[in-house]
PDB file of N, CA and C in Angstrom:
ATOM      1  N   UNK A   1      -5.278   4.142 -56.794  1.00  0.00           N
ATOM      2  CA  UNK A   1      -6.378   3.210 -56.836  1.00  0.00           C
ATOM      3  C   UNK A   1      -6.121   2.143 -55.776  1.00  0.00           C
ATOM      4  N   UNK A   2      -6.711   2.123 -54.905  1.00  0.00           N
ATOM      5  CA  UNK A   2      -7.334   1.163 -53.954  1.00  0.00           C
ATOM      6  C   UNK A   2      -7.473  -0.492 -54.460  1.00  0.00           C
ATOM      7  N   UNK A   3      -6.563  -1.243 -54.146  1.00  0.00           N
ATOM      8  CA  UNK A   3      -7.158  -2.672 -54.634  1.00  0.00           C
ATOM      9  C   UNK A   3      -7.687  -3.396 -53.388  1.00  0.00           C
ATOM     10  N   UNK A   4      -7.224  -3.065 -52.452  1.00  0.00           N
ATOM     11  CA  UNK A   4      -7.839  -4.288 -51.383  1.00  0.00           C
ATOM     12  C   UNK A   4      -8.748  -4.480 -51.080  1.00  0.00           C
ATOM     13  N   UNK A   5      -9.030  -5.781 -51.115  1.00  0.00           N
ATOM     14  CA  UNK A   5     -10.381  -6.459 -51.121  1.00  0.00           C
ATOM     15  C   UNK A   5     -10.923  -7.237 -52.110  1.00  0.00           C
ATOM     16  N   UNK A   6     -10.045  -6.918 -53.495  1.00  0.00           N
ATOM     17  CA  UNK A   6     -11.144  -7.132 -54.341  1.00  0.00           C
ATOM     18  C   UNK A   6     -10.118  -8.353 -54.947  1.00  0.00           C
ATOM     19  N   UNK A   7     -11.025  -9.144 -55.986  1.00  0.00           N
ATOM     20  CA  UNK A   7     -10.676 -10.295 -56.510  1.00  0.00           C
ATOM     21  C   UNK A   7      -9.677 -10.086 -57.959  1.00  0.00           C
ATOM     22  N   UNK A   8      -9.563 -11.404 -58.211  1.00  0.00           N
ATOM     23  CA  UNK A   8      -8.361 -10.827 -59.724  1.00  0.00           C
ATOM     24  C   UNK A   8      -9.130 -10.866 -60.606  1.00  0.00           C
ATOM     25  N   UNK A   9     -10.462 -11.640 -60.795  1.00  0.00           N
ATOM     26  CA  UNK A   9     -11.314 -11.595 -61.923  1.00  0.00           C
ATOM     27  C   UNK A   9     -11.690 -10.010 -61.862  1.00  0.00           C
ATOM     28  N   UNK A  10     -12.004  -9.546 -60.297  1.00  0.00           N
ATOM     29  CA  UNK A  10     -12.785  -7.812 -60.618  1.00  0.00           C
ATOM     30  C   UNK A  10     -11.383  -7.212 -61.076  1.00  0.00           C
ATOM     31  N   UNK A  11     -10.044  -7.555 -60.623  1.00  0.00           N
ATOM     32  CA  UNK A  11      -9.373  -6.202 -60.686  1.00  0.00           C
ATOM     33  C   UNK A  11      -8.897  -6.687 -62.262  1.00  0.00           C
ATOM     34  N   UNK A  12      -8.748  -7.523 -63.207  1.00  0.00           N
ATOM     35  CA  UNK A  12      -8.644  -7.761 -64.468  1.00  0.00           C
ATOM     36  C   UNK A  12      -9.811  -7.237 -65.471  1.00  0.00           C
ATOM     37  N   UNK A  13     -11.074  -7.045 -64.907  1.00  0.00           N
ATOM     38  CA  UNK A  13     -12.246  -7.022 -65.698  1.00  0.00           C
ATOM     39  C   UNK A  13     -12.908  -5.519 -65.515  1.00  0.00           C
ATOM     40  N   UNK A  14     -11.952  -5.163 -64.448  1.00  0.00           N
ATOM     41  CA  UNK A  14     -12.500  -3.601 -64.302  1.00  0.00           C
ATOM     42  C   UNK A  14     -12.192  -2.308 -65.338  1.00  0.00           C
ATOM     43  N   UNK A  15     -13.468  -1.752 -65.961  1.00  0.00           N
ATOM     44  CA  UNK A  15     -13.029  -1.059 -66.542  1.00  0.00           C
ATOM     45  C   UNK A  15     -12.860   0.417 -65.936  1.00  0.00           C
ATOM     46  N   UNK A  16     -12.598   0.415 -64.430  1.00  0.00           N
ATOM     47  CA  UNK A  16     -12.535   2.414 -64.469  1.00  0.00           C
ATOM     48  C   UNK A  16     -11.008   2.399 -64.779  1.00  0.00           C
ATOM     49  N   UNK A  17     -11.021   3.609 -64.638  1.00  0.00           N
ATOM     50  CA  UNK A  17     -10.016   4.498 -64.864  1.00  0.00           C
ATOM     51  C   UNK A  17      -9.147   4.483 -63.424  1.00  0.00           C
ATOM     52  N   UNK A  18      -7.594   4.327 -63.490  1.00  0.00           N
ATOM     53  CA  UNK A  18      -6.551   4.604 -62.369  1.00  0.00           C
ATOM     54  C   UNK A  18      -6.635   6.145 -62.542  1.00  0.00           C
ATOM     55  N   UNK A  19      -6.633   6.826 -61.170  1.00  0.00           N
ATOM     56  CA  UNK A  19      -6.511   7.923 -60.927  1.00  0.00           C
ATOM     57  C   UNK A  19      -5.948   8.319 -59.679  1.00  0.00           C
ATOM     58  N   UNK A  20      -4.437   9.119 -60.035  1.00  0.00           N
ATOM     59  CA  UNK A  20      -3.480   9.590 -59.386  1.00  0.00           C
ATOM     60  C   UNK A  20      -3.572  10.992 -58.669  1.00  0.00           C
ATOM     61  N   UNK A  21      -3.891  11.337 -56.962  1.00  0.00           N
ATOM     62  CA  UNK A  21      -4.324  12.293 -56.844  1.00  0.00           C
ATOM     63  C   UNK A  21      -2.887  13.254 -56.453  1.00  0.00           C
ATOM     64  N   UNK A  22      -3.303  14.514 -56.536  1.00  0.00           N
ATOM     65  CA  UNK A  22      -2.007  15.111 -55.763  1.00  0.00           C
ATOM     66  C   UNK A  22      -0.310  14.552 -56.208  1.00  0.00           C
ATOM     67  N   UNK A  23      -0.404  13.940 -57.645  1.00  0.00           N
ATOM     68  CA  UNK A  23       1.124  13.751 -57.655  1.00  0.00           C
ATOM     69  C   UNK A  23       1.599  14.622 -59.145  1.00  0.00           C
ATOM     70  N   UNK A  24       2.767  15.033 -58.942  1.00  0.00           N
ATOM     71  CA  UNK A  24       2.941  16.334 -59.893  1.00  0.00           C
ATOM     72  C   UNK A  24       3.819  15.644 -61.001  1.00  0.00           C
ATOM     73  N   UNK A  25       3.390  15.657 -62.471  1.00  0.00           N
ATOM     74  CA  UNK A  25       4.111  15.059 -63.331  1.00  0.00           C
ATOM     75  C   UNK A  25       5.387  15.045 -63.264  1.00  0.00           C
ATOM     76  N   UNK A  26       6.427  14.071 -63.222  1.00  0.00           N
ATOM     77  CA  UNK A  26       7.548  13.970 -63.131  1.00  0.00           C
ATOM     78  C   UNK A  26       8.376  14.589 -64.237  1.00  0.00           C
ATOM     79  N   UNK A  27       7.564  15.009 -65.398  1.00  0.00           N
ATOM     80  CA  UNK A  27       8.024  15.513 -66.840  1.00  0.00           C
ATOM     81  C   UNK A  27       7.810  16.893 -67.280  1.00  0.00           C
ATOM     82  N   UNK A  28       7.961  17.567 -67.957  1.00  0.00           N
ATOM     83  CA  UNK A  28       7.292  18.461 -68.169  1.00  0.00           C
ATOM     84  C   UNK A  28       6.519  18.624 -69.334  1.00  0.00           C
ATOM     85  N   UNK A  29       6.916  17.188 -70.098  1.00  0.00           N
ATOM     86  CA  UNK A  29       6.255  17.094 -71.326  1.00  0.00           C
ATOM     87  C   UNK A  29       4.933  17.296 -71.478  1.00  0.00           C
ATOM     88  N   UNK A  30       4.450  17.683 -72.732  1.00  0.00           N
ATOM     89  CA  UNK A  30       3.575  17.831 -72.926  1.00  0.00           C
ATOM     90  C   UNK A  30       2.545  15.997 -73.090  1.00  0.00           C
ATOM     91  N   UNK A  31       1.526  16.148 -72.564  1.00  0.00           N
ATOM     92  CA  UNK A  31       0.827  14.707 -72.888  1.00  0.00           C
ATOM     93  C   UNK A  31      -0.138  14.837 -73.866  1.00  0.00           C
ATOM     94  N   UNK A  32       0.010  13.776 -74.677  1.00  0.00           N
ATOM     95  CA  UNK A  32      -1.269  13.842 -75.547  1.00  0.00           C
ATOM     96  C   UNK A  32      -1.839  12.461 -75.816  1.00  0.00           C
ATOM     97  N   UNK A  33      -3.381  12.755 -75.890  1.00  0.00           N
ATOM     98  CA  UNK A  33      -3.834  11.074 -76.348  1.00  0.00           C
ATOM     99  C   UNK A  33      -3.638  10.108 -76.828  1.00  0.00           C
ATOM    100  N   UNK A  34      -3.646   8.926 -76.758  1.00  0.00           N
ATOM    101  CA  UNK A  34      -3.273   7.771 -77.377  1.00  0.00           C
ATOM    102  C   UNK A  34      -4.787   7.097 -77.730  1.00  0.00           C
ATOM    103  N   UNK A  35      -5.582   7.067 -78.759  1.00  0.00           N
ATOM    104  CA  UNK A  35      -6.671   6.636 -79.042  1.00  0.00           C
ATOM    105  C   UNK A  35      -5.846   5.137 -79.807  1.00  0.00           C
ATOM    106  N   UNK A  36      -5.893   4.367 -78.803  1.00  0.00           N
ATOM    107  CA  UNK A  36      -5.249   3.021 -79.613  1.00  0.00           C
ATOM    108  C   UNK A  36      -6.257   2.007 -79.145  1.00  0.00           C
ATOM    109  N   UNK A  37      -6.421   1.068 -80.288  1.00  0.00           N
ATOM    110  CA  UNK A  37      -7.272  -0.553 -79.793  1.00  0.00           C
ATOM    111  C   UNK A  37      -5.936  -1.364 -78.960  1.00  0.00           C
ATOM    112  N   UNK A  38      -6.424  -1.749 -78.202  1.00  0.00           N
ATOM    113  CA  UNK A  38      -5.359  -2.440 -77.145  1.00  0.00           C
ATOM    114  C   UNK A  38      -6.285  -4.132 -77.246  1.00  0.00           C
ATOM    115  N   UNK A  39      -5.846  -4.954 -77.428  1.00  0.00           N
ATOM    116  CA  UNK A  39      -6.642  -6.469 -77.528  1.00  0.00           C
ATOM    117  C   UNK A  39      -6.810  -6.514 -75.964  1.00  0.00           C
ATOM    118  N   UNK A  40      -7.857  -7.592 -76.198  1.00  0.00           N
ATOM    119  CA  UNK A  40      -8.385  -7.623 -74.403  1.00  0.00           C
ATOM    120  C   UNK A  40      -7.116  -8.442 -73.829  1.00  0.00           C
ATOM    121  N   UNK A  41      -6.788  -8.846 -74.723  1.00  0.00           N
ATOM    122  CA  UNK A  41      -5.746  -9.840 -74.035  1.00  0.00           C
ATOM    123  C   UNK A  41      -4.651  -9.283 -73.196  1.00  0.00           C
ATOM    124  N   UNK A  42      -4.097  -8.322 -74.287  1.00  0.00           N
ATOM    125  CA  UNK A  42      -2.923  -7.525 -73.758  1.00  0.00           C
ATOM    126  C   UNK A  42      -3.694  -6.769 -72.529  1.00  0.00           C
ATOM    127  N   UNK A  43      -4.579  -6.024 -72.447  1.00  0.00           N
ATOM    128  CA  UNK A  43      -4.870  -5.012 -71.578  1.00  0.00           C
ATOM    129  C   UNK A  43      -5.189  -6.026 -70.078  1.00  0.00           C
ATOM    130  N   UNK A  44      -5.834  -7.262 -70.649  1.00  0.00           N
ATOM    131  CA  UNK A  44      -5.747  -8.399 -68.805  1.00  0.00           C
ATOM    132  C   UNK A  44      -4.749  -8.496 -68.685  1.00  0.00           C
ATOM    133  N   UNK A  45      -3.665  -8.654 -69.474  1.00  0.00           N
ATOM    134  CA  UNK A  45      -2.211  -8.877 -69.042  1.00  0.00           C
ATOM    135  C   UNK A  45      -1.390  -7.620 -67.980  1.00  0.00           C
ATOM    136  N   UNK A  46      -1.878  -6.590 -68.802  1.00  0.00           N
ATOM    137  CA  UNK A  46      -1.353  -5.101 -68.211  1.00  0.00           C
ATOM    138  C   UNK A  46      -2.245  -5.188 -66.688  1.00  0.00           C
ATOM    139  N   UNK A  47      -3.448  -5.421 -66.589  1.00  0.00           N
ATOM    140  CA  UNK A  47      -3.906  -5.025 -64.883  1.00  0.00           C
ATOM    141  C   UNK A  47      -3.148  -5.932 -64.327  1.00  0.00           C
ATOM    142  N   UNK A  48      -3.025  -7.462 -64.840  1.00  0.00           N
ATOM    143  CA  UNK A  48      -2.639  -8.554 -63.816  1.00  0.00           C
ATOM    144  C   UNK A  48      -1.095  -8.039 -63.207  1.00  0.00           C
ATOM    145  N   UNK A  49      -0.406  -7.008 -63.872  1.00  0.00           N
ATOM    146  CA  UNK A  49       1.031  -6.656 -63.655  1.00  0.00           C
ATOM    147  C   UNK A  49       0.972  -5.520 -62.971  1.00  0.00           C
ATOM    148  N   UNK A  50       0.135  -4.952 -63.545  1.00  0.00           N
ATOM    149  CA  UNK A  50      -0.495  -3.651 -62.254  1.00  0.00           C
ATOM    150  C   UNK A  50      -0.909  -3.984 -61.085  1.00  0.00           C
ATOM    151  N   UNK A  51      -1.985  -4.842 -60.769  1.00  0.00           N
ATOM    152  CA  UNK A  51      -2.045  -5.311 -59.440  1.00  0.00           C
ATOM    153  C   UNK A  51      -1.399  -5.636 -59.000  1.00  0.00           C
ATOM    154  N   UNK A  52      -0.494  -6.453 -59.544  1.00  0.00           N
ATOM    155  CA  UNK A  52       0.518  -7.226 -58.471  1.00  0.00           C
ATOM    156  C   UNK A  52       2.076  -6.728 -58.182  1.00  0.00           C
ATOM    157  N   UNK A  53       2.147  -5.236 -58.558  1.00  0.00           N
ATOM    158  CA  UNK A  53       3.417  -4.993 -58.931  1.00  0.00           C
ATOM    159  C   UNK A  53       3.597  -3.683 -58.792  1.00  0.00           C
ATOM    160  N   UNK A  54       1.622  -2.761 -57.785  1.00  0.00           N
ATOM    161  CA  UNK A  54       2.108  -1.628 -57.805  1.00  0.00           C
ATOM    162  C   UNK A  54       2.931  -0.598 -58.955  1.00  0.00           C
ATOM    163  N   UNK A  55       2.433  -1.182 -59.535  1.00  0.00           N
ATOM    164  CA  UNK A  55       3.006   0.270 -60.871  1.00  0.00           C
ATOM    165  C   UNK A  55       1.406   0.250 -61.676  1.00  0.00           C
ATOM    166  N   UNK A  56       1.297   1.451 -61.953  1.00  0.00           N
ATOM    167  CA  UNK A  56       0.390   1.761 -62.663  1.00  0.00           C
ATOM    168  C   UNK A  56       0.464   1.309 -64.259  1.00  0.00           C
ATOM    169  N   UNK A  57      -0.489   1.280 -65.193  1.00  0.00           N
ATOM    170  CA  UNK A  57      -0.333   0.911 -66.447  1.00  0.00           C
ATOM    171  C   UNK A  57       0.395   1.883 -67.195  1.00  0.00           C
ATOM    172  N   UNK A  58      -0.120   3.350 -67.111  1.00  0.00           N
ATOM    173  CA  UNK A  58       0.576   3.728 -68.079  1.00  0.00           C
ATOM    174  C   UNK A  58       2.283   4.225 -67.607  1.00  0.00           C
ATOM    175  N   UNK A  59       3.242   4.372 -66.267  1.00  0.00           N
ATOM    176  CA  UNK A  59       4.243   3.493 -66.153  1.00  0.00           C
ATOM    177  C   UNK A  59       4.582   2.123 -66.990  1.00  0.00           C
ATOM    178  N   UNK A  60       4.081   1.772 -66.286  1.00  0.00           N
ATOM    179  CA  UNK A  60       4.560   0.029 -67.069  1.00  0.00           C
ATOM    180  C   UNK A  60       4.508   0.357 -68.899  1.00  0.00           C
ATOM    181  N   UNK A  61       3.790   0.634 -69.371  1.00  0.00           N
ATOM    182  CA  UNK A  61       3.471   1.143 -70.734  1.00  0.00           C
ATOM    183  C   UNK A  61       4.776   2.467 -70.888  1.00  0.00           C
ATOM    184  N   UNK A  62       5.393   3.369 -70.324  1.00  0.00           N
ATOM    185  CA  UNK A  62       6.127   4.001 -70.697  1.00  0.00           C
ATOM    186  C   UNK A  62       7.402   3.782 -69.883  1.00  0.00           C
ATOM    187  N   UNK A  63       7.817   3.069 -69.046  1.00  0.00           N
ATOM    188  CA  UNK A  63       9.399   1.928 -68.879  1.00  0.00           C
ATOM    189  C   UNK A  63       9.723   1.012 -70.237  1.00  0.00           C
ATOM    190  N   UNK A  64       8.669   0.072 -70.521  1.00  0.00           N
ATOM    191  CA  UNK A  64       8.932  -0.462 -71.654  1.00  0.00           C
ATOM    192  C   UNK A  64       9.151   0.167 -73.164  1.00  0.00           C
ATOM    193  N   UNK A  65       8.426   1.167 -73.399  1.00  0.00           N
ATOM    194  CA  UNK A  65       8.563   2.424 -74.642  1.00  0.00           C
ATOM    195  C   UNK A  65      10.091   2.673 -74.135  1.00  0.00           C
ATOM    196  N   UNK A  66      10.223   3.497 -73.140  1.00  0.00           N
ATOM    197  CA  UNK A  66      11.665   3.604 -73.187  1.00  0.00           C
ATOM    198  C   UNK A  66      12.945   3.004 -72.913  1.00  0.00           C
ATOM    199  N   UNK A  67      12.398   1.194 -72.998  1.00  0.00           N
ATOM    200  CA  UNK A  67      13.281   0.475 -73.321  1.00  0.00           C
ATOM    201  C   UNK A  67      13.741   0.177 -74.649  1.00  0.00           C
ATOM    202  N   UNK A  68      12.638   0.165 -75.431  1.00  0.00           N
ATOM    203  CA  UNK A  68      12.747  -0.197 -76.664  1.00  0.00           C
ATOM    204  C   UNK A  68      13.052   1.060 -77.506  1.00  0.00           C
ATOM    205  N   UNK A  69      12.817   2.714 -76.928  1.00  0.00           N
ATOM    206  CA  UNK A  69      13.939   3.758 -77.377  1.00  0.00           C
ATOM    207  C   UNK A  69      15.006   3.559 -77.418  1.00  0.00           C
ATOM    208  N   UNK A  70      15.685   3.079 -76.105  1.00  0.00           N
ATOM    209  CA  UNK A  70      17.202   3.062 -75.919  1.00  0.00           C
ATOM    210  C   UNK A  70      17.557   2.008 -76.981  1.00  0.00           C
ATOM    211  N   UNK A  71      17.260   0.650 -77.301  1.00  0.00           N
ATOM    212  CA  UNK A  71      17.546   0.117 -78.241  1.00  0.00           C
ATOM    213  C   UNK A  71      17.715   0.636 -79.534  1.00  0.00           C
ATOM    214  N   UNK A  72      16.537   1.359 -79.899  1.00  0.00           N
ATOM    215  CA  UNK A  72      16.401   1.844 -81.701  1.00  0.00           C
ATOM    216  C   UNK A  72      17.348   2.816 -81.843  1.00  0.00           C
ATOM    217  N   UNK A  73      17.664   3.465 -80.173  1.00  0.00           N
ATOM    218  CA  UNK A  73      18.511   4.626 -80.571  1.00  0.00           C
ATOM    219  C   UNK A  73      20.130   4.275 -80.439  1.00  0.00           C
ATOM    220  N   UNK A  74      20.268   3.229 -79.541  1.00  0.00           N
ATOM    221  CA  UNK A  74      21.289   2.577 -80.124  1.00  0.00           C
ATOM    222  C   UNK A  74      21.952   1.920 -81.481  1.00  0.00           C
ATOM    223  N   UNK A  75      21.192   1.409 -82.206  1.00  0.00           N
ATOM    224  CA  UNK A  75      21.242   0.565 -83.436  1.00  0.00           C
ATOM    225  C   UNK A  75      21.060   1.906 -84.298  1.00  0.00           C
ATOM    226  N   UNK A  76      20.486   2.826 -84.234  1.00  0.00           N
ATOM    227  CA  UNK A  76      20.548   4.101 -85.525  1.00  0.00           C
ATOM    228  C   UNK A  76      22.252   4.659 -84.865  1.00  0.00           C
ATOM    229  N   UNK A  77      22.624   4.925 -84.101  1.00  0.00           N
ATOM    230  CA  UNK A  77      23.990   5.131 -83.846  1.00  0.00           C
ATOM    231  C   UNK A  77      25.366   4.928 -84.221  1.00  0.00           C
ATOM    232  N   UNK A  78      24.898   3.130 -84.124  1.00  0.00           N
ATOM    233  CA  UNK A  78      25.702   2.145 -84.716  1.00  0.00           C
ATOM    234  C   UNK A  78      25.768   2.032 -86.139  1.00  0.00           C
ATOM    235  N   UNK A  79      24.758   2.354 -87.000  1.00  0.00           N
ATOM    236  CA  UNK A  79      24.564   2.639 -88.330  1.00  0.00           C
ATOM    237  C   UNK A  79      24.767   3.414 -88.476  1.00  0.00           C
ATOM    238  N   UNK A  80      25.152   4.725 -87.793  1.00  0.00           N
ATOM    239  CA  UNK A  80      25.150   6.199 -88.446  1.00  0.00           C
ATOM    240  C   UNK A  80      26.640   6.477 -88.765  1.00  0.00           C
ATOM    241  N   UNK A  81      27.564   5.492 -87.395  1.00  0.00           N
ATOM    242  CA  UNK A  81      28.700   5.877 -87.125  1.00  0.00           C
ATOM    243  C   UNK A  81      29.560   4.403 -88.370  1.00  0.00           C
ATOM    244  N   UNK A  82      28.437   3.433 -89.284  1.00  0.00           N
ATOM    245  CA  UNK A  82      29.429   2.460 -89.675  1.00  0.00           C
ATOM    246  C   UNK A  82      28.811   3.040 -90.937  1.00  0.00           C
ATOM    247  N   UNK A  83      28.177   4.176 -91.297  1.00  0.00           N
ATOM    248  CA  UNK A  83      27.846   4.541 -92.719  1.00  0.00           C
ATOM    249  C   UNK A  83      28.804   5.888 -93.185  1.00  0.00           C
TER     250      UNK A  83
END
């Protein structure tokens, strides 16, 4: 997605869709929908970090998921190995 040119009110308020051409999933996982309510709040927050930071949302949305894996899967570890 193309930002230049455009303002932070359009690129915060825009609702299309980011679309990645020609790049081959880095995973082989299988993907499946996420039908989630996202507050407007959070989701202006997510473009304003997207625009300015070159990473796409759902990146940014799955770095942070698998930050907060490595944590839970740390702490079930630590419990598994003090039970």
């Amino acid at each position: 997605m193309n930002n230049a040119g455009r303002t932070l009110d359009e690129l915060l308020n825009s609702e299309e869709q980011e679309v990645e051409l020609h790049q081959a999933n880095a995973s082989s996982e299988k993907l499946v929908s996420l039908n989630a309510q996202i507050p407007e709040s959070i989701m202006r927050d997510l473009r304003l970090i997207s625009a300015y930071t070159d990473t796409n949302i759902k990146d940014l949305i799955a770095k942070e998921i698998g930050r907060f894996t490595k944590r839970a899967k740390k702490k079930m570890i630590e419990q598994l190995n003090a039970g």
